[in-house]
C-alpha atoms as a PDB file:
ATOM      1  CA  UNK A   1     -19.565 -66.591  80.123  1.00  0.00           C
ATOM      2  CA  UNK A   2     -21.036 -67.845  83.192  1.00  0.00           C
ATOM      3  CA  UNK A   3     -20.323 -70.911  84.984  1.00  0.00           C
ATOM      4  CA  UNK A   4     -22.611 -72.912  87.531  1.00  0.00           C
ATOM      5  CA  UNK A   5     -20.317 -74.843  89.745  1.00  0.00           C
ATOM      6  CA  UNK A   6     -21.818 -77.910  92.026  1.00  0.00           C
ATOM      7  CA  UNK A   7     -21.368 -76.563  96.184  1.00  0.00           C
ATOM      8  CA  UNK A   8     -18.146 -79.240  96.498  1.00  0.00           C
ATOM      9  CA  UNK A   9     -16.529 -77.311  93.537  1.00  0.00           C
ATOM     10  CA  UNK A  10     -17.307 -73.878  94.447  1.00  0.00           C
ATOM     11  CA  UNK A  11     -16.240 -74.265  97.882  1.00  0.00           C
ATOM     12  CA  UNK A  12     -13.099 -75.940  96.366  1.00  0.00           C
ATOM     13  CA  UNK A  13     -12.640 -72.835  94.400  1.00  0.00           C
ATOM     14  CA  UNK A  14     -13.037 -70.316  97.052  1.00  0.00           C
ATOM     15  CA  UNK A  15     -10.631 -72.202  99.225  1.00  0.00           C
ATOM     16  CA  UNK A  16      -8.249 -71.968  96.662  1.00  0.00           C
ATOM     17  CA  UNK A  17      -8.537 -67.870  96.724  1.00  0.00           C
ATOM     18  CA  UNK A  18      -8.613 -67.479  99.970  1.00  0.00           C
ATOM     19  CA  UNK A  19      -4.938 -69.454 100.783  1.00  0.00           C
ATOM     20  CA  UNK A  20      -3.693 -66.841  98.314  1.00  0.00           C
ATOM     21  CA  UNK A  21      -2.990 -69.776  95.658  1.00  0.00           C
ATOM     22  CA  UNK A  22      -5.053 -68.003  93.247  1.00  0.00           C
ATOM     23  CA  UNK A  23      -5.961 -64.472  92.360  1.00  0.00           C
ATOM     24  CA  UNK A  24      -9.499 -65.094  91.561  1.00  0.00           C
ATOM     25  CA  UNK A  25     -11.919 -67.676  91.142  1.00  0.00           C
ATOM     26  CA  UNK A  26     -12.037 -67.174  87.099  1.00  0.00           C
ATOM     27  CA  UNK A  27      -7.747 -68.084  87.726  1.00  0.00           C
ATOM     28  CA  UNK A  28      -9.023 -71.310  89.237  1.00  0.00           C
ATOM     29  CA  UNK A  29     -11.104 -72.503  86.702  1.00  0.00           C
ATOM     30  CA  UNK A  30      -8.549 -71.098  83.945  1.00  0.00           C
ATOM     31  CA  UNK A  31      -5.856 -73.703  85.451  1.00  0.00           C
ATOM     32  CA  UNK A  32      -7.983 -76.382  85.807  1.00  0.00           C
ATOM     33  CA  UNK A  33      -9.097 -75.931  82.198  1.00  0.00           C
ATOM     34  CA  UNK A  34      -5.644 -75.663  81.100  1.00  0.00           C
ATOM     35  CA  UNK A  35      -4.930 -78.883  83.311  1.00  0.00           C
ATOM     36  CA  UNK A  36      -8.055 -80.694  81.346  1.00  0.00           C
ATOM     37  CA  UNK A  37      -6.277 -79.347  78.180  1.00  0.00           C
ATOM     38  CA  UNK A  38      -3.530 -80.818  78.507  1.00  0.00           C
ATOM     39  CA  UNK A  39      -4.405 -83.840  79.512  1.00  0.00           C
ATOM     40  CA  UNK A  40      -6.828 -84.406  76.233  1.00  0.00           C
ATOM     41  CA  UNK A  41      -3.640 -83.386  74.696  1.00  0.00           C
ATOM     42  CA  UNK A  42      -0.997 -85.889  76.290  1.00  0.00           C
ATOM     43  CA  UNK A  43      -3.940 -88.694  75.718  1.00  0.00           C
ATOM     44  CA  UNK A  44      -4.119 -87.810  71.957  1.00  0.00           C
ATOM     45  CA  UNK A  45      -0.163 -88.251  71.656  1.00  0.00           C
ATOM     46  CA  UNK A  46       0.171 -91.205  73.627  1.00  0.00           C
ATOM     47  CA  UNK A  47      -2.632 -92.576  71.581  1.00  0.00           C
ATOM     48  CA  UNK A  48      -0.480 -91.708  68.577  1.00  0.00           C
ATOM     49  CA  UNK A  49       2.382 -93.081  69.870  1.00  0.00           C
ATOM     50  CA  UNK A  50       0.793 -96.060  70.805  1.00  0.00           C
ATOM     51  CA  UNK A  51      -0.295 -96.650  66.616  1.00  0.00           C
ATOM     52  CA  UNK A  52       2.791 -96.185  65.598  1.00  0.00           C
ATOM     53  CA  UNK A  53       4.690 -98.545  67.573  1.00  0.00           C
ATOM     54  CA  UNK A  54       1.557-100.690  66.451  1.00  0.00           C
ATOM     55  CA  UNK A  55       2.615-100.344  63.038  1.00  0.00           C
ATOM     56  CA  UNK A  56       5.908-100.741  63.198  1.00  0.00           C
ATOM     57  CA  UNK A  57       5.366-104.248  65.167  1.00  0.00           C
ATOM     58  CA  UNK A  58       3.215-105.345  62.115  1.00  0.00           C
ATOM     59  CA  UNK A  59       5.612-104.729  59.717  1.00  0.00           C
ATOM     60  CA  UNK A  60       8.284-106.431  62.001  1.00  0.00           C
ATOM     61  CA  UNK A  61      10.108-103.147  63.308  1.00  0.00           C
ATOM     62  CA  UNK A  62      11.104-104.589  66.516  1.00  0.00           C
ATOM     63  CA  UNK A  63      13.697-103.730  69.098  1.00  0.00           C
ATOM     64  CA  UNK A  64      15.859-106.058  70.800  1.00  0.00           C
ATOM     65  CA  UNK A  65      15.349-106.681  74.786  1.00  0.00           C
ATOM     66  CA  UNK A  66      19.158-105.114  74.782  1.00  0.00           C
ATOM     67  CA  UNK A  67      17.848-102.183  72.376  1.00  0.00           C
ATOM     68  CA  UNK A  68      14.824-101.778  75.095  1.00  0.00           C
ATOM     69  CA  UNK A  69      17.136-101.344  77.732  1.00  0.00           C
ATOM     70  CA  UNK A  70      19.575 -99.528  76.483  1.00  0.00           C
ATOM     71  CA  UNK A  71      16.919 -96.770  75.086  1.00  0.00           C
ATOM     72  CA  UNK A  72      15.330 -97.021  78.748  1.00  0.00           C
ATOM     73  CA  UNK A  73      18.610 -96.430  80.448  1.00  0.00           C
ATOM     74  CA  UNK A  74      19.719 -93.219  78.630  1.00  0.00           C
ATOM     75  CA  UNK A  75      16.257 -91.944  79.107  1.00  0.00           C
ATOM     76  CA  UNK A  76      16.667 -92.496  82.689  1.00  0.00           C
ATOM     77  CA  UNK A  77      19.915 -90.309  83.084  1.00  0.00           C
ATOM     78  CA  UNK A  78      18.447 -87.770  80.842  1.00  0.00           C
ATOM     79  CA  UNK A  79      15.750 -87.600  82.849  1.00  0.00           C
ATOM     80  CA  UNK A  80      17.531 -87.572  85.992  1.00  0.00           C
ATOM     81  CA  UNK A  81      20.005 -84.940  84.854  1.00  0.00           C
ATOM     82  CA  UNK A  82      17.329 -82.613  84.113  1.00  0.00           C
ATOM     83  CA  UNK A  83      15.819 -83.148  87.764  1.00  0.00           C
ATOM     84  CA  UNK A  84      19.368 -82.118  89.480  1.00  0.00           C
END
């Protein structure tokens, strides 16, 4: 497959090779496809997320403020703990 790449993107691309960041322009454009992958893929679960908590607000599956910050704060430490 061949790719046409606008001049801003191409130079992008061989500035990217020639810091040594990347082995090769295809390894550019395979990690900013992966990048664009990933991101369609992260939108489609938030997106399911998102219904679901939809849901269960419609049939009256709520938290608490107290439940809410509770769940926040032990994601926090988890989070934080994973970071150290």
């Amino acid at each position: 497959m061949n790719v046409s790449l606008p001049m801003p993107l191409e130079e992008f691309v061989r500035h990217k090779v020639a810091a040594g960041e990347f082995d090769s322009a295809d390894a550019v454009v395979c990690e900013g496809l992966r990048l664009l992958q990933q991101h369609e893929n992260w939108k489609a679960d938030a997106r399911a997320k998102i219904d679901a908590g939809w849901e269960q607000a419609k049939n009256g599956e709520l938290r608490t403020p107290e439940e809410v910050t509770e769940n926040l704060s032990s994601r926090k430490q988890a989070w934080q703990r994973g970071r150290g």
